[in-house]
C-alpha atoms as a PDB file:
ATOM      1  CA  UNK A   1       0.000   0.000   0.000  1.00  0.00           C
ATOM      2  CA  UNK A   2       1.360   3.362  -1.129  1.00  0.00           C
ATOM      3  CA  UNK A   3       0.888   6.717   0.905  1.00  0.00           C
ATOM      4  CA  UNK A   4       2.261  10.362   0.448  1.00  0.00           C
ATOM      5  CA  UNK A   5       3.826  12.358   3.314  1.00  0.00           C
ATOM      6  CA  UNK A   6       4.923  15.708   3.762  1.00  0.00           C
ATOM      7  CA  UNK A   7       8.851  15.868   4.420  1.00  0.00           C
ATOM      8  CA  UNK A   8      10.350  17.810   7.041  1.00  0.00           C
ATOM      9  CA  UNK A   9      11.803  20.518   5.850  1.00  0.00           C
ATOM     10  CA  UNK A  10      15.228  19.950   7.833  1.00  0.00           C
ATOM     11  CA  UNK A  11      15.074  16.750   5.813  1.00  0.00           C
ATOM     12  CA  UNK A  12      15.714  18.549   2.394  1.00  0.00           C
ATOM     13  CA  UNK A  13      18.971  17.243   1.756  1.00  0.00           C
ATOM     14  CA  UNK A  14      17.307  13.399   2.007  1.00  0.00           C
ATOM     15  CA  UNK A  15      14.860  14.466  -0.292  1.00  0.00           C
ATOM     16  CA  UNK A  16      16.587  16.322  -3.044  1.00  0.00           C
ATOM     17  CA  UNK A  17      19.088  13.055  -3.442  1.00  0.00           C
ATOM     18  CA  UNK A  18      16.178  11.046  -4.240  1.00  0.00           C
ATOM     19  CA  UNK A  19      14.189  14.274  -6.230  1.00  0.00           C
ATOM     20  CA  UNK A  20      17.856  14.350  -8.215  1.00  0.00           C
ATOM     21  CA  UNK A  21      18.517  11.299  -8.876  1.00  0.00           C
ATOM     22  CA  UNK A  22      18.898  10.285 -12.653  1.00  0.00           C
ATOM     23  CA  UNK A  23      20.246   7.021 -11.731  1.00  0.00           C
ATOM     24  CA  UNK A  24      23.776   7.676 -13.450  1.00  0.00           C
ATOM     25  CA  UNK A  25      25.672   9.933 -11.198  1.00  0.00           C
ATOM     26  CA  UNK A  26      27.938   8.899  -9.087  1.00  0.00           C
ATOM     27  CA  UNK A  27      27.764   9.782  -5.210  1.00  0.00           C
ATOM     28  CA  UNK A  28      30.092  12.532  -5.313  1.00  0.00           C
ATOM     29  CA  UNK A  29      28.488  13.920  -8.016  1.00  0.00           C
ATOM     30  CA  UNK A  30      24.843  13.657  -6.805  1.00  0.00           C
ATOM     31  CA  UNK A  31      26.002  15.352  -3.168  1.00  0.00           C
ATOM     32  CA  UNK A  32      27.311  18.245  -5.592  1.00  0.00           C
ATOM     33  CA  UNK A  33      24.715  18.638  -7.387  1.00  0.00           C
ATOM     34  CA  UNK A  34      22.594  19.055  -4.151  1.00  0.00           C
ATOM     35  CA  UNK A  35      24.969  21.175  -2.395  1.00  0.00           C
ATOM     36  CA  UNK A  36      24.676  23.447  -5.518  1.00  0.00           C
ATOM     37  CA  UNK A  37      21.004  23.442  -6.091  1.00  0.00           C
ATOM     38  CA  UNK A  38      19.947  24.395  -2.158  1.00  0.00           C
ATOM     39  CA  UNK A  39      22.798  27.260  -2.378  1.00  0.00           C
ATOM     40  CA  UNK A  40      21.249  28.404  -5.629  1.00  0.00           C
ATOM     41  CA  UNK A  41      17.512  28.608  -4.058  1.00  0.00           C
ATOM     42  CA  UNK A  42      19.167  30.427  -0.573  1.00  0.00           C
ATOM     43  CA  UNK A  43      20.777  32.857  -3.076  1.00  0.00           C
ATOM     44  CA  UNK A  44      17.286  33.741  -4.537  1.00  0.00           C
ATOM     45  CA  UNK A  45      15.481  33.462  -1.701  1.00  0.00           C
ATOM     46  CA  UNK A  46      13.551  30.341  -2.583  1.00  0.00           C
ATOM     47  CA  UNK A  47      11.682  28.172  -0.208  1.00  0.00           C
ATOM     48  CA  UNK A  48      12.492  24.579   0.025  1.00  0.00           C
ATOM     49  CA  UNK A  49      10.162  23.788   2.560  1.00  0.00           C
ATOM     50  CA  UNK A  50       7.793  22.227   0.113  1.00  0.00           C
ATOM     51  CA  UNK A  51       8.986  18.429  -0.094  1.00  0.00           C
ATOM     52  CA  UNK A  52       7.018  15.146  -0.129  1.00  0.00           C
ATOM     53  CA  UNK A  53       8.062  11.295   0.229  1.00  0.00           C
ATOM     54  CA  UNK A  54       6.377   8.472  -1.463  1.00  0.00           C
ATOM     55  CA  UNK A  55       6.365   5.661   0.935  1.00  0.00           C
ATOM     56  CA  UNK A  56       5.516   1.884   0.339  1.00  0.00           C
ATOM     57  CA  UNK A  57       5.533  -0.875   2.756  1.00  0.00           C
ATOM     58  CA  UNK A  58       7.044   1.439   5.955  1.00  0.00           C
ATOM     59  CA  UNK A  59       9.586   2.648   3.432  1.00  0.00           C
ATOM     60  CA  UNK A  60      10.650   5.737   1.564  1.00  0.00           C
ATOM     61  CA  UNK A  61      10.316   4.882  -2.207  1.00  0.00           C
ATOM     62  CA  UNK A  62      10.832   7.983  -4.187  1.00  0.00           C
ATOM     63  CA  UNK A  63      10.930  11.529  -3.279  1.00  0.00           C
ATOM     64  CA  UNK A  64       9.599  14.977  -4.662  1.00  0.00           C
ATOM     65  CA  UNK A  65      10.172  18.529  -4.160  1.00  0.00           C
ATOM     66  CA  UNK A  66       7.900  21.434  -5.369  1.00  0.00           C
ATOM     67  CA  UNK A  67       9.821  24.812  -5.864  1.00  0.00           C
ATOM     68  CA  UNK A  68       7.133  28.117  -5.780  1.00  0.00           C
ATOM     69  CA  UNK A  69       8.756  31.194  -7.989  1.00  0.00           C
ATOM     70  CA  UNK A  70       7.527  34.557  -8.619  1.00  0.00           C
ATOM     71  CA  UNK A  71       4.778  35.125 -10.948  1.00  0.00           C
ATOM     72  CA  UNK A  72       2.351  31.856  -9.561  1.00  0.00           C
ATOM     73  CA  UNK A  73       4.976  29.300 -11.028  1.00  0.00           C
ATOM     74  CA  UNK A  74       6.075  26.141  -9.376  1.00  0.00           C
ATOM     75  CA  UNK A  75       8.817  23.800 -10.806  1.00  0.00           C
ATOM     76  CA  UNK A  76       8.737  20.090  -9.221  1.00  0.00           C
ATOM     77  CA  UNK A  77      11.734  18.015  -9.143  1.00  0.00           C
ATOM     78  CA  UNK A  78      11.298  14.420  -9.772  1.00  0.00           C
ATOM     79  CA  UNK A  79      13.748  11.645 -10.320  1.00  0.00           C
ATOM     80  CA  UNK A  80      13.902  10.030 -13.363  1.00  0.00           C
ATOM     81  CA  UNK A  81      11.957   7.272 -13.939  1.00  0.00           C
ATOM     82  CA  UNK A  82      14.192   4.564 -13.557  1.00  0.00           C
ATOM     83  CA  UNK A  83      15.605   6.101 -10.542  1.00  0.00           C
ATOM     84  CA  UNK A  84      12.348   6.909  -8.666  1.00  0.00           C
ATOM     85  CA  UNK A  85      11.851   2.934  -7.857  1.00  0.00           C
ATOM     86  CA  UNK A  86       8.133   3.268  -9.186  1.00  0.00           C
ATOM     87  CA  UNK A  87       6.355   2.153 -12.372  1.00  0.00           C
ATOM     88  CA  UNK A  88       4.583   4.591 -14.485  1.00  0.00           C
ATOM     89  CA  UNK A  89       1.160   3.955 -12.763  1.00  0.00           C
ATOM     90  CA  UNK A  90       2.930   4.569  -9.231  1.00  0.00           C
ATOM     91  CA  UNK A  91       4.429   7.264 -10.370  1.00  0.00           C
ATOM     92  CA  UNK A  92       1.819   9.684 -11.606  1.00  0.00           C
ATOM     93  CA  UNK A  93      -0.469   8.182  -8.357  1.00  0.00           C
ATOM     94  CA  UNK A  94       2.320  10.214  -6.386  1.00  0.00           C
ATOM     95  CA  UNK A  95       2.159  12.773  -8.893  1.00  0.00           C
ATOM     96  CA  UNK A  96      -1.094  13.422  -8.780  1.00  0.00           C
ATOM     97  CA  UNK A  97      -0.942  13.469  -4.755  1.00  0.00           C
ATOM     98  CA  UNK A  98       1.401  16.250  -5.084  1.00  0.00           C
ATOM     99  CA  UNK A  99      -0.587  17.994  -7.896  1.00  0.00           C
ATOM    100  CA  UNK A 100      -3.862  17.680  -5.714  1.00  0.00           C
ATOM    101  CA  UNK A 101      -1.383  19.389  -2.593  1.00  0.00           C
ATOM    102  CA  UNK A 102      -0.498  22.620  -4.639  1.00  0.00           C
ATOM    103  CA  UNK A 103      -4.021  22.807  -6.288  1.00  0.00           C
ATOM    104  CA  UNK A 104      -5.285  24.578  -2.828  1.00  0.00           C
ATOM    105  CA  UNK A 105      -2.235  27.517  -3.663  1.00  0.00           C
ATOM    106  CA  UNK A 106      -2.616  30.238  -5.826  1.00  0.00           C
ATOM    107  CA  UNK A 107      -0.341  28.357  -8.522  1.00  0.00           C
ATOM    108  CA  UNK A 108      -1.023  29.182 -12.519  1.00  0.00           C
ATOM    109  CA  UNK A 109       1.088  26.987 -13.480  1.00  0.00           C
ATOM    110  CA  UNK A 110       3.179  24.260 -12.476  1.00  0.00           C
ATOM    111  CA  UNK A 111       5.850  22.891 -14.643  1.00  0.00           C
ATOM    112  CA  UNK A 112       8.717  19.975 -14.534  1.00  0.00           C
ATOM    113  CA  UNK A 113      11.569  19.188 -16.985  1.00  0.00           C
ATOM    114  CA  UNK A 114      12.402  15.690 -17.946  1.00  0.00           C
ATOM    115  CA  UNK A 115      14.970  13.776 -19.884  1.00  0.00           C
ATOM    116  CA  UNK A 116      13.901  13.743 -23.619  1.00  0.00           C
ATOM    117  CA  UNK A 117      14.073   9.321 -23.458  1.00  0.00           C
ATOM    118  CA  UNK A 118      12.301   9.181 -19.916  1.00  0.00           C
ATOM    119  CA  UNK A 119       9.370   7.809 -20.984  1.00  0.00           C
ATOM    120  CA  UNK A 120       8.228   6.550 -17.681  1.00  0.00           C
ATOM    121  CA  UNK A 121       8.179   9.921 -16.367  1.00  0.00           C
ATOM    122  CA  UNK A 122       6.368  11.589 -19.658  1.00  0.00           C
ATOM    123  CA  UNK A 123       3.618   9.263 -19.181  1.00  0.00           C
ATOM    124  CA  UNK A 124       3.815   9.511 -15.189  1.00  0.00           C
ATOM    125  CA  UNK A 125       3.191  13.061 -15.464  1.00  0.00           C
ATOM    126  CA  UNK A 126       0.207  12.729 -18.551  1.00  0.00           C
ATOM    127  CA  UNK A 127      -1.560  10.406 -15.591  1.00  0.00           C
ATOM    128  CA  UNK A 128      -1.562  13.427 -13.572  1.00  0.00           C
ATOM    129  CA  UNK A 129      -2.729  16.019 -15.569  1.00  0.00           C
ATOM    130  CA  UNK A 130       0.186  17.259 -17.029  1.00  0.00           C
ATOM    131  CA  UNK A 131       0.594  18.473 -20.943  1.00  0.00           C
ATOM    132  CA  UNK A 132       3.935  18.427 -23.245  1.00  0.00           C
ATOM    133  CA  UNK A 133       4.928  22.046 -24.420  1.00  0.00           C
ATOM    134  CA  UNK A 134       8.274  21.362 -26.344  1.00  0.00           C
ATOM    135  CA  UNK A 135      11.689  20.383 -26.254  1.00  0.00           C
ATOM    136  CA  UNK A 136      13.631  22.995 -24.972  1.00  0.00           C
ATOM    137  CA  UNK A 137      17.296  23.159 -26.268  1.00  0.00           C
ATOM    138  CA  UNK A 138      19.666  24.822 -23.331  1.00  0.00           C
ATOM    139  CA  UNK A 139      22.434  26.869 -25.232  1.00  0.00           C
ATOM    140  CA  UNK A 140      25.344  28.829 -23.511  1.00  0.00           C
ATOM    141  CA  UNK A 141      28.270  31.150 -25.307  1.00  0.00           C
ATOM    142  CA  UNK A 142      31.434  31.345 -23.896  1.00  0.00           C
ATOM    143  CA  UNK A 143      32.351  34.831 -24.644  1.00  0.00           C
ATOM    144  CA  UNK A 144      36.250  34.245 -24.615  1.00  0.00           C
ATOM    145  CA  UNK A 145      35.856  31.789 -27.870  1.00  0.00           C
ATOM    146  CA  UNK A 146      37.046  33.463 -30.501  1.00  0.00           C
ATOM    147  CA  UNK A 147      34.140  32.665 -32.749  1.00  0.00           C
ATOM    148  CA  UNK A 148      31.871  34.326 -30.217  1.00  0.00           C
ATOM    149  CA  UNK A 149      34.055  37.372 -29.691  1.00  0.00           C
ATOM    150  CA  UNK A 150      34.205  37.594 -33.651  1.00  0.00           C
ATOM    151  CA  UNK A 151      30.744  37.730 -33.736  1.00  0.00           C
ATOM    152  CA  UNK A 152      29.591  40.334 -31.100  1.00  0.00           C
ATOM    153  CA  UNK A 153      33.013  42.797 -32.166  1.00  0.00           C
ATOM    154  CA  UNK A 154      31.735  42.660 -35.641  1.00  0.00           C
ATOM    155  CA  UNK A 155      31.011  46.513 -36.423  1.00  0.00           C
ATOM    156  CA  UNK A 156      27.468  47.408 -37.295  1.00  0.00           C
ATOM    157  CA  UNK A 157      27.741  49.043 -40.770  1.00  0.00           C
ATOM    158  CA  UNK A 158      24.848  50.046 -42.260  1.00  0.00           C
ATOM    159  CA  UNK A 159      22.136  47.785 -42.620  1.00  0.00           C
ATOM    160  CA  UNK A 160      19.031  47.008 -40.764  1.00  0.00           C
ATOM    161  CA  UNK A 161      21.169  47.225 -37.315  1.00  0.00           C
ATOM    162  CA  UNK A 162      22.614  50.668 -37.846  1.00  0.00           C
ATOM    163  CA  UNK A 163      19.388  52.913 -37.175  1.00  0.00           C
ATOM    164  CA  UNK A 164      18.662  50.361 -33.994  1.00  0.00           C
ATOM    165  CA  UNK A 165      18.636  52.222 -30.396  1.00  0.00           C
ATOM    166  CA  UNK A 166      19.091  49.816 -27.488  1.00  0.00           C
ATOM    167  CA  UNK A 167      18.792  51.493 -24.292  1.00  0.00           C
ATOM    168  CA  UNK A 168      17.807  50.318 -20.448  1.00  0.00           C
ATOM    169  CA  UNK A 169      14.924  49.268 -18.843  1.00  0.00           C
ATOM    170  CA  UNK A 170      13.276  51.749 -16.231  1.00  0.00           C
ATOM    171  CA  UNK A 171      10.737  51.400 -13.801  1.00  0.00           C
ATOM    172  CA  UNK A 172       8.249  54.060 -16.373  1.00  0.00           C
ATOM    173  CA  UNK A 173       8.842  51.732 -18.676  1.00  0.00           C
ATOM    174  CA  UNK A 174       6.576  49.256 -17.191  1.00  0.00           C
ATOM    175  CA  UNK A 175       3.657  49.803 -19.100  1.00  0.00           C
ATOM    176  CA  UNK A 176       5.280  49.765 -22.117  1.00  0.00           C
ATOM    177  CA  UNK A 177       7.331  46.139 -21.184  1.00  0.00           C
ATOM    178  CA  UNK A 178       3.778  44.762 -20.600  1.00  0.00           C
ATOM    179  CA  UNK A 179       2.269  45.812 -23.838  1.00  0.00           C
ATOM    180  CA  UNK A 180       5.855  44.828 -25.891  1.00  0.00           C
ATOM    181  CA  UNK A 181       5.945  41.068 -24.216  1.00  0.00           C
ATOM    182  CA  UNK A 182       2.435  40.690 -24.690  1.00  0.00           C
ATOM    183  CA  UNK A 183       2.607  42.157 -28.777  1.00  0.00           C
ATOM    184  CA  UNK A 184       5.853  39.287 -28.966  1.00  0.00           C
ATOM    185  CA  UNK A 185       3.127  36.432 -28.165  1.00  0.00           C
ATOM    186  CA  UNK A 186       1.787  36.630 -31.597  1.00  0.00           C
ATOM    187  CA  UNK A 187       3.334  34.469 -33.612  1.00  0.00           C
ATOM    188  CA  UNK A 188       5.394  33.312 -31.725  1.00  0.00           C
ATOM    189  CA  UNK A 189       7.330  30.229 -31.923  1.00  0.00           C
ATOM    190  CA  UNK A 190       9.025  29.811 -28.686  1.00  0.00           C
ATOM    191  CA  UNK A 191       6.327  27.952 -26.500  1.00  0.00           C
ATOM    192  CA  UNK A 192       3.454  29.414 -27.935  1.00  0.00           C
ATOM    193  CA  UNK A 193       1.190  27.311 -25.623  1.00  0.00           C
ATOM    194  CA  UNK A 194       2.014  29.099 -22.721  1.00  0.00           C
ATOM    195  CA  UNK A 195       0.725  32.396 -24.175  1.00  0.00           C
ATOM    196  CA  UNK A 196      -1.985  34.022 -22.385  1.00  0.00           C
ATOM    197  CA  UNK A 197      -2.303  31.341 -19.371  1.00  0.00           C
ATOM    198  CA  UNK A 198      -0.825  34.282 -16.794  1.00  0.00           C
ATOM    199  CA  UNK A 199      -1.269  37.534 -16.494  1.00  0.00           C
ATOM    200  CA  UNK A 200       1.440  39.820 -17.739  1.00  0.00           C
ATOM    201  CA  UNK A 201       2.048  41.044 -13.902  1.00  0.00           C
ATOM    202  CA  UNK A 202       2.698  37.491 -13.106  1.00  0.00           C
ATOM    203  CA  UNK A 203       4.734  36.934 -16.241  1.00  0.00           C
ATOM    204  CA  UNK A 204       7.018  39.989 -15.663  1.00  0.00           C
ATOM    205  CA  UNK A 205       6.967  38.616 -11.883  1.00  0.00           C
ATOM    206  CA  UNK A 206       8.627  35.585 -13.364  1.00  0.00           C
ATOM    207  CA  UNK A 207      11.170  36.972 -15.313  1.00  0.00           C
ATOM    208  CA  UNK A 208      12.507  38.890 -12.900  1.00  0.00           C
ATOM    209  CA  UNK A 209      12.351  36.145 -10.314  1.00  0.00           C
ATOM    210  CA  UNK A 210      14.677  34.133 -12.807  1.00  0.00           C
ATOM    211  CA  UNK A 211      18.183  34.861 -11.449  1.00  0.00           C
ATOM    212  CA  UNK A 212      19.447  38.375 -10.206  1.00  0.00           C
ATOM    213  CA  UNK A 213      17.781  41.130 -11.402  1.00  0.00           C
ATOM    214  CA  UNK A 214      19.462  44.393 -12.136  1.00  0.00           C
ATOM    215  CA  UNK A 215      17.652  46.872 -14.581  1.00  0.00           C
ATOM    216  CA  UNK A 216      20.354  47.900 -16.722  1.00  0.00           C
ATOM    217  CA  UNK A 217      19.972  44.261 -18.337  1.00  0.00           C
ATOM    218  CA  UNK A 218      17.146  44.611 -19.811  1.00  0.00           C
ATOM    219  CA  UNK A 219      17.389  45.978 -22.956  1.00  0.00           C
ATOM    220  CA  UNK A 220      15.045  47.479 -25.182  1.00  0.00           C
ATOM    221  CA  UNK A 221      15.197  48.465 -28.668  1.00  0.00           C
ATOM    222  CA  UNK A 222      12.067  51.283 -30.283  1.00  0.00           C
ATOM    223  CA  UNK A 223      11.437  52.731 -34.065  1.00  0.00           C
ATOM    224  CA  UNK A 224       8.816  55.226 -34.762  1.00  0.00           C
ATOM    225  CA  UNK A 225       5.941  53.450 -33.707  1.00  0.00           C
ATOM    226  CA  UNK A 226       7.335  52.200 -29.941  1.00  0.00           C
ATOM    227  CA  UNK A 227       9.094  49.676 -28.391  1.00  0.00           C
ATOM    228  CA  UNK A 228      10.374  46.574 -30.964  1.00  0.00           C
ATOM    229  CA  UNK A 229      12.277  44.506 -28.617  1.00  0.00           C
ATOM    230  CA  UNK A 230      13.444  43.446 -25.729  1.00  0.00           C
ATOM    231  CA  UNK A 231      15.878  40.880 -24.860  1.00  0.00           C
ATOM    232  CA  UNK A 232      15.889  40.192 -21.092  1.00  0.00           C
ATOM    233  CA  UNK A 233      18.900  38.889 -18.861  1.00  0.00           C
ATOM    234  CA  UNK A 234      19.477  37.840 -15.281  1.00  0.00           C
ATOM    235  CA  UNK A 235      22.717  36.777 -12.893  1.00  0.00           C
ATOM    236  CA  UNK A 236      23.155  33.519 -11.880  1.00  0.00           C
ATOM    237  CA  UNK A 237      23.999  33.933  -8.397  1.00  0.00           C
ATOM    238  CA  UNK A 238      26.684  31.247  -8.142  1.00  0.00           C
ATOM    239  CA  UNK A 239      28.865  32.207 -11.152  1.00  0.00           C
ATOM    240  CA  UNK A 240      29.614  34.813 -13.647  1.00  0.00           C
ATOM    241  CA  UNK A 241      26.977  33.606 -16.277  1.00  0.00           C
ATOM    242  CA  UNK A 242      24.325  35.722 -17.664  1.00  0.00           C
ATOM    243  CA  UNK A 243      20.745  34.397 -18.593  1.00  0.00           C
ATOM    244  CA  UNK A 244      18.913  35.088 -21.170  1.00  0.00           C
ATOM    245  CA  UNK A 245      15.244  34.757 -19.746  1.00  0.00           C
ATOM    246  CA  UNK A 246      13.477  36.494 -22.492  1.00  0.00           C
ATOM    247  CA  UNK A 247      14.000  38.089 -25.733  1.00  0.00           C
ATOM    248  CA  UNK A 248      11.040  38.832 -28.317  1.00  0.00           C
ATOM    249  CA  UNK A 249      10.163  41.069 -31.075  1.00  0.00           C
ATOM    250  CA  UNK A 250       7.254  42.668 -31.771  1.00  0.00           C
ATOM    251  CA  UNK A 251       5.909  41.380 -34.884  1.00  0.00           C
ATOM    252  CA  UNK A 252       6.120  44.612 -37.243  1.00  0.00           C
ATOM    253  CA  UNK A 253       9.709  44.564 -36.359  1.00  0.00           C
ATOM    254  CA  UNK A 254      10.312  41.011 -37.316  1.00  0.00           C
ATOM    255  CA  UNK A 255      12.820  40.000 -39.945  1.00  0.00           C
ATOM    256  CA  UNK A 256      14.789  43.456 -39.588  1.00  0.00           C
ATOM    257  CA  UNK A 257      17.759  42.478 -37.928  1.00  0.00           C
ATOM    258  CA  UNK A 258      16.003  43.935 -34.010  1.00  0.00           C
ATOM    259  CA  UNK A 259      17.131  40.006 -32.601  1.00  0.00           C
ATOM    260  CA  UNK A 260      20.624  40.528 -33.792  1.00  0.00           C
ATOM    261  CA  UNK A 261      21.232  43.986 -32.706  1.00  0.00           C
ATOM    262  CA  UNK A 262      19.687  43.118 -29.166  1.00  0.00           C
ATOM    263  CA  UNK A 263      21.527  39.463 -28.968  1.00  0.00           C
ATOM    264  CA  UNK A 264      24.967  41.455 -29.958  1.00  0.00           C
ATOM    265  CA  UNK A 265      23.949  44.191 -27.411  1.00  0.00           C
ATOM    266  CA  UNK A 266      23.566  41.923 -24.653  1.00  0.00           C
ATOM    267  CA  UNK A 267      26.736  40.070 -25.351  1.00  0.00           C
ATOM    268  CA  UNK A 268      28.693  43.185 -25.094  1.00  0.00           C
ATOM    269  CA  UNK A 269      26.788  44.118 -22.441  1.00  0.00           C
ATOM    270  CA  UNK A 270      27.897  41.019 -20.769  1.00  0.00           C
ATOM    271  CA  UNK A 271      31.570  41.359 -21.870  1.00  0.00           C
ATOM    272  CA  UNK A 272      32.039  44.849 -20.560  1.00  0.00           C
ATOM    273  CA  UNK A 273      30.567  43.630 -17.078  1.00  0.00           C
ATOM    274  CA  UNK A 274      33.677  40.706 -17.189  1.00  0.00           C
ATOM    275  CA  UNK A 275      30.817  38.077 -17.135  1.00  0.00           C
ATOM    276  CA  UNK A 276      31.852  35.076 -19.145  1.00  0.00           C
ATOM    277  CA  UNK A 277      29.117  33.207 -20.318  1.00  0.00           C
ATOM    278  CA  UNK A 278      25.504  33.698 -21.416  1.00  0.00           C
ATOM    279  CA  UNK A 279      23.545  31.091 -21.304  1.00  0.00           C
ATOM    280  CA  UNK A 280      19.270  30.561 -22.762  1.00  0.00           C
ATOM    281  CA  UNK A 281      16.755  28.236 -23.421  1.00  0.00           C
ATOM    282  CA  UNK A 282      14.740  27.765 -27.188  1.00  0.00           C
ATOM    283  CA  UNK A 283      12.196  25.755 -28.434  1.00  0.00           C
ATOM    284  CA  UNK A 284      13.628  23.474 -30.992  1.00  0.00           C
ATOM    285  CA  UNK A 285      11.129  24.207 -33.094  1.00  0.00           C
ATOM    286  CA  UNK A 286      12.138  27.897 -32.940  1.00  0.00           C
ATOM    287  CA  UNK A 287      14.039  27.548 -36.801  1.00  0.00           C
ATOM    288  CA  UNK A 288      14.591  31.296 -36.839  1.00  0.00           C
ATOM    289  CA  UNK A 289      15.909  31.615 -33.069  1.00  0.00           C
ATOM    290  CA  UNK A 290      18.440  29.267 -33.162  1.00  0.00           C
ATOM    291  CA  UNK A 291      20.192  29.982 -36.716  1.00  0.00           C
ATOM    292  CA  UNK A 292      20.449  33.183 -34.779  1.00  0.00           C
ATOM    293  CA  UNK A 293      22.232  32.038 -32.009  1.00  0.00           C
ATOM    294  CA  UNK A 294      24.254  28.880 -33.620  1.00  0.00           C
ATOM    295  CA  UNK A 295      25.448  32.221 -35.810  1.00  0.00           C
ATOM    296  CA  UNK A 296      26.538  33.758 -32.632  1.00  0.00           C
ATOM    297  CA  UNK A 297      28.412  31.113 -31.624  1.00  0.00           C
ATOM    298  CA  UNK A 298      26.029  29.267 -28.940  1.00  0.00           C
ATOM    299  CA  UNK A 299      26.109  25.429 -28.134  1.00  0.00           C
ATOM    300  CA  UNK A 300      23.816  23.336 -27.485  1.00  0.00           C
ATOM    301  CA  UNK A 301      24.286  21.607 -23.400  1.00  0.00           C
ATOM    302  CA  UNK A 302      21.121  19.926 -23.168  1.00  0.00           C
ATOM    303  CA  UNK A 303      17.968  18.970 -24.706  1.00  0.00           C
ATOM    304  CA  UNK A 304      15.019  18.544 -22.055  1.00  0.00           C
ATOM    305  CA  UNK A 305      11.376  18.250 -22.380  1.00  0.00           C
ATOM    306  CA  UNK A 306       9.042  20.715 -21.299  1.00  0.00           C
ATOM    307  CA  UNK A 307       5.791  19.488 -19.326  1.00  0.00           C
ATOM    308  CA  UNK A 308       2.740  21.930 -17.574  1.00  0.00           C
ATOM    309  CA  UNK A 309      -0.083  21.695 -16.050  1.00  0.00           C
ATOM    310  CA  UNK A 310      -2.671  24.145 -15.600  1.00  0.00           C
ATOM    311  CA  UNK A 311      -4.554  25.061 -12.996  1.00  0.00           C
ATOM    312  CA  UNK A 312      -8.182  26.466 -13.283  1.00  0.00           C
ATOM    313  CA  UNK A 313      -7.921  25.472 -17.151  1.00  0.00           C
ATOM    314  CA  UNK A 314     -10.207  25.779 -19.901  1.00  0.00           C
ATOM    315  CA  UNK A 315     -11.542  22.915 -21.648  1.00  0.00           C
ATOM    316  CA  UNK A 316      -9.368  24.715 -24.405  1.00  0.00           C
ATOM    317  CA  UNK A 317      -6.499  24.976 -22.374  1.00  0.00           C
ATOM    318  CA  UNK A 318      -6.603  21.948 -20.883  1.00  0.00           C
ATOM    319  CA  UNK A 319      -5.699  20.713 -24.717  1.00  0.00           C
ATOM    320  CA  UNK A 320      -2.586  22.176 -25.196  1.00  0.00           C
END
């Protein structure tokens, strides 16, 4: 007979080697990888008190923890499937506990990232409620290559990027991020599915809730008619890395060079500041996006797939 249990909080460390387990790390390396992820949260100010254990016969099968960010998001960390010593149907059962747990918050949205092969856990989490977005590629530029350097030094003559202002984010410039983020959403092909399920309070909420936030990286770019772009990054706390956690252009501006001027921007931005590396996440379906930044001299680190669920969903939503 399986039960779920709230963890003690003071027990975090117990859970997040089970939550992190893929089942191929060695000790050492699954004790870093904790170590890093709970200084990571204390950095940002994250709670970790939101754990569960999945027990089975008087002992402690598989563990989960659910981490709340700004904006109504939650990410839950899972093992994968062959390391979570459950079968698919046990799986999403303690899945679904945990779904049921967070459904009494004020959550939009809860999400988890899985291994691309882990089949066990895509179909764990489809038991439970949860829909596929996409298959995120994870890209990072180390700006001492020299192909990356060569790219972001190249001088802007004429062309589309010469008449293209970048400037700073300001707190008047709320409104205006709002509207610009929101205008992005059409057509968009990074994760369209996600459009429109939060507010654009809780969206912005989000962003800047992803890493450090520090105005002055957030760039902007206008023409005659407003804003264009924006291209939005973050600090990770633990090293000098940069994150891209948004970058869009407004659809009247597309195809007239406003991604490349703001990706270059931001690069330089990042240079100047003696930051190293800048690091995002794409849909792979996102053609355009990523010739851009394979140009620029990004590589691909990971590949993970990209799973939601809803809460309060329309029948409509409920189908994405």
């Amino acid at each position: 007979m399986m039960r779920i249990e709230p963890a003690d909080p003071r027990e975090i460390r117990q859970v997040l080697r089970r939550a992190l387990a893929t089942g191929h790390q060695a000790e050492p390396e699954l004790e870093a990888q904790v170590t890093v992820f709970i200084q990571y949260a204390r950095a940002l100010n994250m709670p970790l008190d939101e754990n569960w254990w999945c027990i089975a016969d008087e002992r402690r099968i598989c563990a989960c923890t659910c981490v709340t960010s700004p904006g109504r998001t939650a990410m839950l960390m899972l093992p994968a499937g062959a390391a979570s010593g459950l079968d698919e149907s046990g799986l999403g059962e303690f899945i679904s506990a945990v779904v049921e747990a967070k459904s009494r918050s004020n959550l939009a949205l809860l999400q988890c990232l899985t291994q691309p092969e882990d089949r066990t856990m895509t179909a764990a989490l489809r038991r439970a409620g949860f829909r596929e977005i996409t298959l995120l590629e994870y890209l990072d530029a180390d700006l001492n290559s020299t192909d990356v350097r060569a790219w972001m030094d190249t001088a802007i003559r004429g062309g589309p990027e010469a008449g293209i202002r970048v400037f700073p984010y300001s707190q008047g410039m709320h409104k205006d991020l709002s509207e610009l983020i929101a205008a992005t959403y059409a057509g968009s092909l990074d994760c369209p599915q996600l459009a429109d399920l939060r507010t654009m309070e809780d969206v912005i909420a989000g962003h800047r809730g992803a890493g450090l936030f520090d105005p002055r990286r957030w760039l902007f770019c206008a023409d005659g008619d407003g804003p264009s772009g924006c291209i939005l990054l973050n600090e990770n706390p633990l090293r000098p890395a940069l994150e891209v956690v948004y970058m869009g252009v407004h659809p009247r501006a597309r195809r007239s060079g406003v991604g490349r001027r703001l990706l270059r921007e931001a690069l330089q931005l990042a240079h100047r500041e003696g930051i190293s590396r800048v690091t995002l996440a794409v849909d792979e379906r996102n053609e355009p996006a990523r010739r851009l930044y394979q140009s620029a001299g990004f590589k691909r680190i990971m590949r993970r797939r990209a799973m939601v669920h809803v809460f309060g969903a329309s029948s409509s939503e409920s189908k994405i």
